[in-house]
C-alpha atoms as a PDB file:
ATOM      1  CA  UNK A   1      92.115  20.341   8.418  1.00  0.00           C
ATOM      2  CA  UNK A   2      89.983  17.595   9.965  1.00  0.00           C
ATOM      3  CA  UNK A   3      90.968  13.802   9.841  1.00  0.00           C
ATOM      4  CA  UNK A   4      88.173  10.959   9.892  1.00  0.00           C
ATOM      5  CA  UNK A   5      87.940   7.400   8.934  1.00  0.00           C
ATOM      6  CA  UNK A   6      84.355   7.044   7.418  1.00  0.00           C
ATOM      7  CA  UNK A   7      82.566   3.987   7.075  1.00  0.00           C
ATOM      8  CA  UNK A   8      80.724   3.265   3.161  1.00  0.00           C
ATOM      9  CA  UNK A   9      77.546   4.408   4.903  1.00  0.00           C
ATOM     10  CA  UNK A  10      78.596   7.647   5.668  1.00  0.00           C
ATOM     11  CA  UNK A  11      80.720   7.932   2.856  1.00  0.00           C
ATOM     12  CA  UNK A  12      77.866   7.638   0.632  1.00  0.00           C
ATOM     13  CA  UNK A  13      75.948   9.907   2.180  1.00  0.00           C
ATOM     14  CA  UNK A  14      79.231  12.375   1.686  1.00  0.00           C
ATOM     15  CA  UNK A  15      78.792  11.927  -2.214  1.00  0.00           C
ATOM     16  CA  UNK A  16      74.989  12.878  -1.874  1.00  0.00           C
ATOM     17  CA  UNK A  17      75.509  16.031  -0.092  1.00  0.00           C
ATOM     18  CA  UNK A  18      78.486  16.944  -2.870  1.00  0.00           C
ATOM     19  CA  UNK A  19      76.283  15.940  -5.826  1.00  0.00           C
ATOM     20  CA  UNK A  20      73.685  18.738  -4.689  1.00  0.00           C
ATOM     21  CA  UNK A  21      75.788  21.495  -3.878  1.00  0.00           C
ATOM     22  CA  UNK A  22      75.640  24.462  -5.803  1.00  0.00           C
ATOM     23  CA  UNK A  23      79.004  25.828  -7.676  1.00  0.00           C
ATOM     24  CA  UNK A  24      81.624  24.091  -9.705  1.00  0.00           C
ATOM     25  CA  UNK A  25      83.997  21.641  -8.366  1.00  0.00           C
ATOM     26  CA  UNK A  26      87.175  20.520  -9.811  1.00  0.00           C
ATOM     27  CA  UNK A  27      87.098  17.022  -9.454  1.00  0.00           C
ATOM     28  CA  UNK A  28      91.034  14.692  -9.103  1.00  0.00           C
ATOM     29  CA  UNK A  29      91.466  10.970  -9.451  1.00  0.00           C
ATOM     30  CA  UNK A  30      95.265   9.464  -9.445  1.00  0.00           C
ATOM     31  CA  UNK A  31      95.412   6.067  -8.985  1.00  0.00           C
ATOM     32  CA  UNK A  32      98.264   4.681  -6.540  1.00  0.00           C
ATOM     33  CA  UNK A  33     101.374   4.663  -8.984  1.00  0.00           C
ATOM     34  CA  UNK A  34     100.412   8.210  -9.377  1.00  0.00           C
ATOM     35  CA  UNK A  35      99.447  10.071  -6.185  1.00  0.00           C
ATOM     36  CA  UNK A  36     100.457  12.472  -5.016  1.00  0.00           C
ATOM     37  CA  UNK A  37     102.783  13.129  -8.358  1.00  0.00           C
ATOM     38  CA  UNK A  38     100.457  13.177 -10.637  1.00  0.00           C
ATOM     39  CA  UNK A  39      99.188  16.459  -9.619  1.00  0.00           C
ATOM     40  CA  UNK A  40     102.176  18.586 -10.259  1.00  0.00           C
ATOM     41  CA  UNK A  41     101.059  18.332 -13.727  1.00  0.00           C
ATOM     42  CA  UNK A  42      97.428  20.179 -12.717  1.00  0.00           C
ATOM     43  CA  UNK A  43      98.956  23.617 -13.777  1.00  0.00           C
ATOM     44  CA  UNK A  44      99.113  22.583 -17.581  1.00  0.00           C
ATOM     45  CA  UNK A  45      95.897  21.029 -17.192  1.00  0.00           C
ATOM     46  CA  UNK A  46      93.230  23.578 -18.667  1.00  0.00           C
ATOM     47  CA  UNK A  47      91.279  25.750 -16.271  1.00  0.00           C
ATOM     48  CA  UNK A  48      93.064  24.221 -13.465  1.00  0.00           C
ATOM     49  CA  UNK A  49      95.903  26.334 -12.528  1.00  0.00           C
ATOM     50  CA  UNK A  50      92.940  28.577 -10.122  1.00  0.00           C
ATOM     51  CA  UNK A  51      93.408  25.268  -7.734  1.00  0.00           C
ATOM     52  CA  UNK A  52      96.613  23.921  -8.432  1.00  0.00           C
ATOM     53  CA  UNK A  53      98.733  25.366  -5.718  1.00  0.00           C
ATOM     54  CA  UNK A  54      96.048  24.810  -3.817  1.00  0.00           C
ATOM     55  CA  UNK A  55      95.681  21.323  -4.210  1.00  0.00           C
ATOM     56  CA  UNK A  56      99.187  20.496  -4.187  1.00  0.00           C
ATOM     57  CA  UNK A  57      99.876  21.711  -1.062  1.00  0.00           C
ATOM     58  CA  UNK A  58      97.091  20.236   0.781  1.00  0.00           C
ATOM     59  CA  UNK A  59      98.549  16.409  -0.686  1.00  0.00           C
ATOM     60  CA  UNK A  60     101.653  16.964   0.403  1.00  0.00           C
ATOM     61  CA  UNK A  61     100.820  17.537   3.898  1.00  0.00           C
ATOM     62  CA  UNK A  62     102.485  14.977   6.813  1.00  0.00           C
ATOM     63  CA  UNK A  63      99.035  13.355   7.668  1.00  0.00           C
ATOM     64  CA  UNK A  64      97.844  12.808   4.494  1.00  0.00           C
ATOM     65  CA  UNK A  65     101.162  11.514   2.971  1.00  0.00           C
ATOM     66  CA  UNK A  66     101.287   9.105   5.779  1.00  0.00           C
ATOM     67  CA  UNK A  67      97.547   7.848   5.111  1.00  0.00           C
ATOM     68  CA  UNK A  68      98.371   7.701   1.237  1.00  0.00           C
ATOM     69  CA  UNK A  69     101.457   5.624   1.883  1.00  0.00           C
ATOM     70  CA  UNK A  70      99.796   3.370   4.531  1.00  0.00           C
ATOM     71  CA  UNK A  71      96.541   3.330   2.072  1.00  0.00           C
ATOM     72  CA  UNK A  72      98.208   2.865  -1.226  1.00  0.00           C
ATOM     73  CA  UNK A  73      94.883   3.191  -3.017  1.00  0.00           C
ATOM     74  CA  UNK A  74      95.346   6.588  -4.824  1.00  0.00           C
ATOM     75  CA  UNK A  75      92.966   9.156  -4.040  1.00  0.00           C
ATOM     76  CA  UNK A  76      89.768  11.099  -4.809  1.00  0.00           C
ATOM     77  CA  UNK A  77      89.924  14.581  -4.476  1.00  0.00           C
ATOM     78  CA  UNK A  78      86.617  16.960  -4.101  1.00  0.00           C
ATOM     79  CA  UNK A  79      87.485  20.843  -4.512  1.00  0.00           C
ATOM     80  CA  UNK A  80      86.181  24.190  -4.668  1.00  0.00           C
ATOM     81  CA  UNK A  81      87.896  27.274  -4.873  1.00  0.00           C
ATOM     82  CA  UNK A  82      85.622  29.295  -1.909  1.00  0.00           C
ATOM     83  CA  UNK A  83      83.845  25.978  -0.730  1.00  0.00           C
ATOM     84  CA  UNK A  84      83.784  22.177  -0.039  1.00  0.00           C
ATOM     85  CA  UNK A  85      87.555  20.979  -0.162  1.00  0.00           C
ATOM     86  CA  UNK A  86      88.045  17.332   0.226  1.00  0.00           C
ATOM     87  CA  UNK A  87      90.699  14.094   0.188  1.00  0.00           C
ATOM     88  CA  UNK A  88      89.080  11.085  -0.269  1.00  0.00           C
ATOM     89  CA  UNK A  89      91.699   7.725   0.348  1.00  0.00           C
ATOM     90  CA  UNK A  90      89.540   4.802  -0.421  1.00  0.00           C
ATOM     91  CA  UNK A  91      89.713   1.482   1.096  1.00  0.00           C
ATOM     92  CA  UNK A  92      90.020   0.191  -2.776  1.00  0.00           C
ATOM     93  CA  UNK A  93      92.479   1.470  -5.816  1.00  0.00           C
ATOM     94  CA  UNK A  94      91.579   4.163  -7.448  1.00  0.00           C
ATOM     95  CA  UNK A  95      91.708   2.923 -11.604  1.00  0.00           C
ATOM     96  CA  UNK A  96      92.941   5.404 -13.626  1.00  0.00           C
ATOM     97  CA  UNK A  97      93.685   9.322 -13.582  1.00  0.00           C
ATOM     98  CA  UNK A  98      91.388  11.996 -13.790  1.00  0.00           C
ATOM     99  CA  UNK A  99      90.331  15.451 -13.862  1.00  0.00           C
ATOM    100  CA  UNK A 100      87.334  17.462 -14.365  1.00  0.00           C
ATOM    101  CA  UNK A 101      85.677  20.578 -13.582  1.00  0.00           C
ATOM    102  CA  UNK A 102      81.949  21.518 -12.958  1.00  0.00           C
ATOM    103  CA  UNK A 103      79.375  19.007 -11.240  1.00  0.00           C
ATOM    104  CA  UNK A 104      81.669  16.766  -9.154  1.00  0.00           C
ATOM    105  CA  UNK A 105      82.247  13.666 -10.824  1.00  0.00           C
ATOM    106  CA  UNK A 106      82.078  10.497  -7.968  1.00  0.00           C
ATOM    107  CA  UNK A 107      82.194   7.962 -10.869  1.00  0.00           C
ATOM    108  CA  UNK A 108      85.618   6.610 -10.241  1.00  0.00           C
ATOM    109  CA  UNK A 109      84.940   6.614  -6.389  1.00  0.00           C
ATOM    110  CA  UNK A 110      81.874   4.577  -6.356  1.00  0.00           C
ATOM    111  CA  UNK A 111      83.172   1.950  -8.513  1.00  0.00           C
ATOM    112  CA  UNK A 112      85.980   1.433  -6.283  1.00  0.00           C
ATOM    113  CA  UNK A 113      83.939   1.348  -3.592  1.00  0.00           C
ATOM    114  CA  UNK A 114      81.412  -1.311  -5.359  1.00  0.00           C
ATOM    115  CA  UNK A 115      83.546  -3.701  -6.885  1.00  0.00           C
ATOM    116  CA  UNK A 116      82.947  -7.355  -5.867  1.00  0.00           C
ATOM    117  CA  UNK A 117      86.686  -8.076  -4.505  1.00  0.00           C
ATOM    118  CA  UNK A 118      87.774 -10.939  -3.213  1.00  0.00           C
ATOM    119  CA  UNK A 119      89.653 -10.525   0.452  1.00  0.00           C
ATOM    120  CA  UNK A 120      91.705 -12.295   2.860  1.00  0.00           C
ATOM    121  CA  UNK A 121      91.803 -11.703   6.408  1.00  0.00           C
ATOM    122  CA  UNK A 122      94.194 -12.669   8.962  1.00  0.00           C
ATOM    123  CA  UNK A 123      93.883 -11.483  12.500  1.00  0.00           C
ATOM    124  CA  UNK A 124      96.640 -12.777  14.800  1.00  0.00           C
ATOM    125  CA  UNK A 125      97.327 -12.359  18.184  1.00  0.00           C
ATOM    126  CA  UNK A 126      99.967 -14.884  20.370  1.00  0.00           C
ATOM    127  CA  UNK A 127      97.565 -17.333  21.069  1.00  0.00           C
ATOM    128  CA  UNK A 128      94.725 -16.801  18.602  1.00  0.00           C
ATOM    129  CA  UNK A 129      93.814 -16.569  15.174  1.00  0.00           C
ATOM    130  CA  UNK A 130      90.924 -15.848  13.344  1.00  0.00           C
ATOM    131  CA  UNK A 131      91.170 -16.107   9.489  1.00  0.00           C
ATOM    132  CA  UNK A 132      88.858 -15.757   6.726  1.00  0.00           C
ATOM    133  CA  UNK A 133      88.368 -15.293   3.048  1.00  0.00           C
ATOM    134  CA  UNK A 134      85.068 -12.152   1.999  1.00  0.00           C
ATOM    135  CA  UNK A 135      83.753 -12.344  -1.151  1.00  0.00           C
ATOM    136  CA  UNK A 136      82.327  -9.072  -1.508  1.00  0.00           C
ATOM    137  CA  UNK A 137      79.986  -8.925   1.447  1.00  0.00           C
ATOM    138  CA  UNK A 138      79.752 -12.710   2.519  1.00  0.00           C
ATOM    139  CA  UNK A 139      82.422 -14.499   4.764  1.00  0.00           C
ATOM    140  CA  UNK A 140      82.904 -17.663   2.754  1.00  0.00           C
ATOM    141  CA  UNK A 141      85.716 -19.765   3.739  1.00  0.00           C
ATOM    142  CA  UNK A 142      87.270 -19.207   7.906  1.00  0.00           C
ATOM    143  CA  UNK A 143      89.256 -20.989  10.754  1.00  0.00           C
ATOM    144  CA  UNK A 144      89.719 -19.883  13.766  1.00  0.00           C
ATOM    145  CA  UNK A 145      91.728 -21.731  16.589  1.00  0.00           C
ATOM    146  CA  UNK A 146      94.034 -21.333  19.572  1.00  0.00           C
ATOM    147  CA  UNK A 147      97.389 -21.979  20.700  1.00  0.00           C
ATOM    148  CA  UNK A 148      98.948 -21.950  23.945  1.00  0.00           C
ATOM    149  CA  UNK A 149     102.250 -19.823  24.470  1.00  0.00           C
ATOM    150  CA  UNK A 150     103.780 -19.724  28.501  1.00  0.00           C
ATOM    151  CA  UNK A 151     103.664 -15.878  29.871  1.00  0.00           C
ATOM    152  CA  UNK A 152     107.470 -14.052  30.177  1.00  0.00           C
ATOM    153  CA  UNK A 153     108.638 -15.873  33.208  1.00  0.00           C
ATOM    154  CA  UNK A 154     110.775 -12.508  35.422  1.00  0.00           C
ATOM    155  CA  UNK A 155     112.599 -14.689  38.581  1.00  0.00           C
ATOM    156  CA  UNK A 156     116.109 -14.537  36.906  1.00  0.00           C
ATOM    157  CA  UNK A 157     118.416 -17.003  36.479  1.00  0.00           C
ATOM    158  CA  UNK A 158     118.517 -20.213  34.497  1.00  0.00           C
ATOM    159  CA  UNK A 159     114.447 -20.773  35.421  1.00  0.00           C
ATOM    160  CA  UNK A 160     113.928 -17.127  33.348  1.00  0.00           C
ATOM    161  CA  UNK A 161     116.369 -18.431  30.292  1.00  0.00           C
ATOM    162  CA  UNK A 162     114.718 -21.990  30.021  1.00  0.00           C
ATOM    163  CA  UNK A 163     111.401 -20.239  30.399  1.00  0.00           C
ATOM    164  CA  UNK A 164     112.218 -18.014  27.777  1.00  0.00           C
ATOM    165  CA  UNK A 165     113.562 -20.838  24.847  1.00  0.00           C
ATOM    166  CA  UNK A 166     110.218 -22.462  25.825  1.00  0.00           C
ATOM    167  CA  UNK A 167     108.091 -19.210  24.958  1.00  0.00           C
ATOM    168  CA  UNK A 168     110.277 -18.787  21.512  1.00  0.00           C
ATOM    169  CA  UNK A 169     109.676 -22.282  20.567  1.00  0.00           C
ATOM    170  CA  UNK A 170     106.076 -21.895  21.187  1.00  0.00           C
ATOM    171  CA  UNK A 171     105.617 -18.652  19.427  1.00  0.00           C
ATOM    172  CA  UNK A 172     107.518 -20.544  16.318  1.00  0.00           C
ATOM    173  CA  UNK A 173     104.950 -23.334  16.507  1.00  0.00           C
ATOM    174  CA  UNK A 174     101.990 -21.099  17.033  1.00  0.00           C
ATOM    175  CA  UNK A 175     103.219 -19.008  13.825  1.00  0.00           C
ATOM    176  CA  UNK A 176     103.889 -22.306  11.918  1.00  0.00           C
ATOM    177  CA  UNK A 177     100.472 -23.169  12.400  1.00  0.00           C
ATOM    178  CA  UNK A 178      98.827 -20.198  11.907  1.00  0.00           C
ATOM    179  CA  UNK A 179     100.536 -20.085   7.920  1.00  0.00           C
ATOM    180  CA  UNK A 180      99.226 -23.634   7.381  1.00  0.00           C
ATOM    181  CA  UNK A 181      95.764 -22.309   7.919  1.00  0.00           C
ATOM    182  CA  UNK A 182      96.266 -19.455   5.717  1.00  0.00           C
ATOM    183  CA  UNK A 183      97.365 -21.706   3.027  1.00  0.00           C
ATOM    184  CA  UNK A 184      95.104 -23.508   3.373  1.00  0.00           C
ATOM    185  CA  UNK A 185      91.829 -21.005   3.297  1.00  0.00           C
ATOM    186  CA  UNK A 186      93.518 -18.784   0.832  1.00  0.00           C
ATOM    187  CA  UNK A 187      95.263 -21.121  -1.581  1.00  0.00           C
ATOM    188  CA  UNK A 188      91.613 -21.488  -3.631  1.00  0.00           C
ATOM    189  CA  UNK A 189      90.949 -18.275  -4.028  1.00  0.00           C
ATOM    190  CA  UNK A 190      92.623 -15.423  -6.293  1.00  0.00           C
ATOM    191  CA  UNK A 191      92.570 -12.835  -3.818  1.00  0.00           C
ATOM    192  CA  UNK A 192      92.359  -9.290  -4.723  1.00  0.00           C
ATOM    193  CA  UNK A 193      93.899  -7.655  -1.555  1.00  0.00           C
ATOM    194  CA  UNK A 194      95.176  -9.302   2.394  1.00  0.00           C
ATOM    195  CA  UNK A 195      94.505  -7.607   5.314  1.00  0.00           C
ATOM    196  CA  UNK A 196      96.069  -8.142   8.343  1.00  0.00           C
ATOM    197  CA  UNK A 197      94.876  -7.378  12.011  1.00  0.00           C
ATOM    198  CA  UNK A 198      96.080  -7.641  15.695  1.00  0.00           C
ATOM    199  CA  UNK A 199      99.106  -7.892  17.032  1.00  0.00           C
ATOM    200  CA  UNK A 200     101.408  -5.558  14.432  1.00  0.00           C
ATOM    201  CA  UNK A 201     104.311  -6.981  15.649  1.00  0.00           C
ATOM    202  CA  UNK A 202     103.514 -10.383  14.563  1.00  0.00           C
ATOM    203  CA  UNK A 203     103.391  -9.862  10.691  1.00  0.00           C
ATOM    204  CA  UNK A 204     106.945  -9.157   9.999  1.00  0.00           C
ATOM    205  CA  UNK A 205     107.809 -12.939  11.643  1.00  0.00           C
ATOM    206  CA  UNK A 206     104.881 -14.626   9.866  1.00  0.00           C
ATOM    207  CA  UNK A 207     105.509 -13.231   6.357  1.00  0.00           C
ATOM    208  CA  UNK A 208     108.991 -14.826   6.827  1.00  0.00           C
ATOM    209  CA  UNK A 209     107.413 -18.261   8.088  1.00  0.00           C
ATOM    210  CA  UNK A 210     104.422 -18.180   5.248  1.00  0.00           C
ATOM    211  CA  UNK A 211     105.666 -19.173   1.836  1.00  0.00           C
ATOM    212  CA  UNK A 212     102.245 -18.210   0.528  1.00  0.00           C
ATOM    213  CA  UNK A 213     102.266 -14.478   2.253  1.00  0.00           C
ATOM    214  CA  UNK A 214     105.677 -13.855   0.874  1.00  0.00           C
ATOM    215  CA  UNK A 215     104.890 -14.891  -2.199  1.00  0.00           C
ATOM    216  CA  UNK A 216     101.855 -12.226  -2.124  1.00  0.00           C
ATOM    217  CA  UNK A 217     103.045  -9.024  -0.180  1.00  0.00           C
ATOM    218  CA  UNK A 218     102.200  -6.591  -2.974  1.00  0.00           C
ATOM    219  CA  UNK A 219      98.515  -7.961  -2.368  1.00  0.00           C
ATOM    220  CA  UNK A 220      98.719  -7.318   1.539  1.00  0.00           C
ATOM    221  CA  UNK A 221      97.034  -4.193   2.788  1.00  0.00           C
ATOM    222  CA  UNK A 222      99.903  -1.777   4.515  1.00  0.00           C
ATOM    223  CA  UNK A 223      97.109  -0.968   7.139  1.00  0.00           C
ATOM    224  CA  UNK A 224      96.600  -3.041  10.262  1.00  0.00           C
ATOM    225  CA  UNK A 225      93.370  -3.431  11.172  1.00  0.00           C
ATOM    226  CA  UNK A 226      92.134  -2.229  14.748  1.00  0.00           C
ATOM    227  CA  UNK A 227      91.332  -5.414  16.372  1.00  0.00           C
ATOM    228  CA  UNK A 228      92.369  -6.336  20.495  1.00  0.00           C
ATOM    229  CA  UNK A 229      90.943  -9.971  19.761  1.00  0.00           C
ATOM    230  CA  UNK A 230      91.659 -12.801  17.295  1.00  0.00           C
ATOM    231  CA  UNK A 231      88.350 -14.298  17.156  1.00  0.00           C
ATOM    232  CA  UNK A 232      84.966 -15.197  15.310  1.00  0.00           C
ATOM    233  CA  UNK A 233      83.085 -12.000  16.400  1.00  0.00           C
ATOM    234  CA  UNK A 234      86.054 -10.177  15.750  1.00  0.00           C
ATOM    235  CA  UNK A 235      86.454 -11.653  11.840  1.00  0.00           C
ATOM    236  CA  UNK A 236      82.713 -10.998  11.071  1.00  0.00           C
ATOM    237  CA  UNK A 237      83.390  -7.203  12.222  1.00  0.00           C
ATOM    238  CA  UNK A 238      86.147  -6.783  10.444  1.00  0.00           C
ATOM    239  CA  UNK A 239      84.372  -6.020   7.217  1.00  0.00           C
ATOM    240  CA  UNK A 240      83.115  -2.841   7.962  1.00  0.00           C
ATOM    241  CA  UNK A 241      86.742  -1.666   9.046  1.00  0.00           C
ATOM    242  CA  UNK A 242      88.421  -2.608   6.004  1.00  0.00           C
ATOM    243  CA  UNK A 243      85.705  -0.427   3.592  1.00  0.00           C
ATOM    244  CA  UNK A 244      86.849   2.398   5.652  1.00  0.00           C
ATOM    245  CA  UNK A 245      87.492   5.571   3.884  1.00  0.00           C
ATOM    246  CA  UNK A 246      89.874   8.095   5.472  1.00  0.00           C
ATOM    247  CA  UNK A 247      88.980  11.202   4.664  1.00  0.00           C
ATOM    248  CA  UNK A 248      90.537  14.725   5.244  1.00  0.00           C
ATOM    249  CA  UNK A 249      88.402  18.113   5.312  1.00  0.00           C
ATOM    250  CA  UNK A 250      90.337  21.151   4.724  1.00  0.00           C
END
């Protein structure tokens, strides 16, 4: 089995190559309240029972239950019996369930993948944030700003637990102002899905400080996007991580 995160690009050019290859495929969509479940009902499915061990082995395999979970998108699933055998986990929810066999069907896929969504990003590090609101394509709404947090300070003594109160009360601050400006460039727009990159470790104390965030958690994306730096540059390329596809080749 082979494990790679594919940008749309590529992923697009994945669909070509499967809509001209020869032999039938049977084709699986299960949207996120149903994968992987839904296919332990392939076997009274007609014609399907030739895959369905098959297929319900690969799903329930450590890596790709861990992708699913941190996904939670549902999945597209490409397969033939002596052939091309593949998981797609989209950047977007999946819509509905479905199976077919013959040509393989990349309906469901593509209008996941080309829905105009509206998305929040938040990339926080201590002592930076860059945040921004994508409609579709085009960054429409951002902030991005600073704040200044003391280093550990390691002497010992009273100096190290004074030092240390200081850093808390800065990292409080810093976190208080960072969920102002996500209020405030997120509060006009219905957002369709959060995503949240940097410093992992940050989001569990800023969904408790940010009313708005923890009113909105089944909206934020359980993936953290792969970013060292908090910043403009950083914002504007986070687009083309988020419409990541991970995809698994068996």
């Amino acid at each position: 089995m082979k494990r790679e995160a594919l940008t749309k690009r590529k992923l697009y050019s994945l669909l070509a190559k499967l809509k001209t290859s020869p032999g039938d495929y049977i084709t699986i969509y299960a949207n996120p309240s149903s994968f992987p479940h839904y296919l332990d009902g392939l076997s009274l499915q007609p014609k399907c029972h030739i895959y369905a061990d098959e297929v319900k082995g690969s799903v329930k395999i450590k890596t790709v239950v861990q992708g699913a979970e941190k996904h939670n998108t549902g999945a597209a699933i490409y397969w033939q019996q002596n052939g091309n055998k593949y998981i797609v986990l989209p950047p977007f929810a999946i819509t509905e369930d479905k199976v077919s066999i013959g040509e393989p069907d990349t309906s469901l896929l593509y209008e996941a993948l080309e829905q105009e969504y509206i998305m929040g990003v938040m990339l926080v590090t201590w002592g930076s944030y860059s945040i921004g609101v994508f409609d579709h394509a085009n960054l429409i709404e951002s902030k991005t700003g600073t704040g200044h947090i003391h280093k550990e300070h390691r002497k010992g003594g009273r100096s190290e637990k004074r030092f240390a109160r200081r850093t808390q009360e800065q990292k409080k601050d810093f976190l208080r102002r960072v969920s102002n400006r996500i209020e405030e460039r997120f509060k006009n727009y219905n957002l369709d899905y959060i995503f949240f990159g940097g410093n992992r470790l940050i989001l569990k104390p800023l969904l408790k400080e940010c009313k708005y965030l923890e009113l909105r958690t089944h909206k934020i994306s359980g993936r953290t996007l792969d970013t060292r730096h908090a910043g403009k540059e950083a914002l504007n390329c986070s687009l083309e991580e988020i419409t990541k596809s991970l995809i698994f080749t068996f």
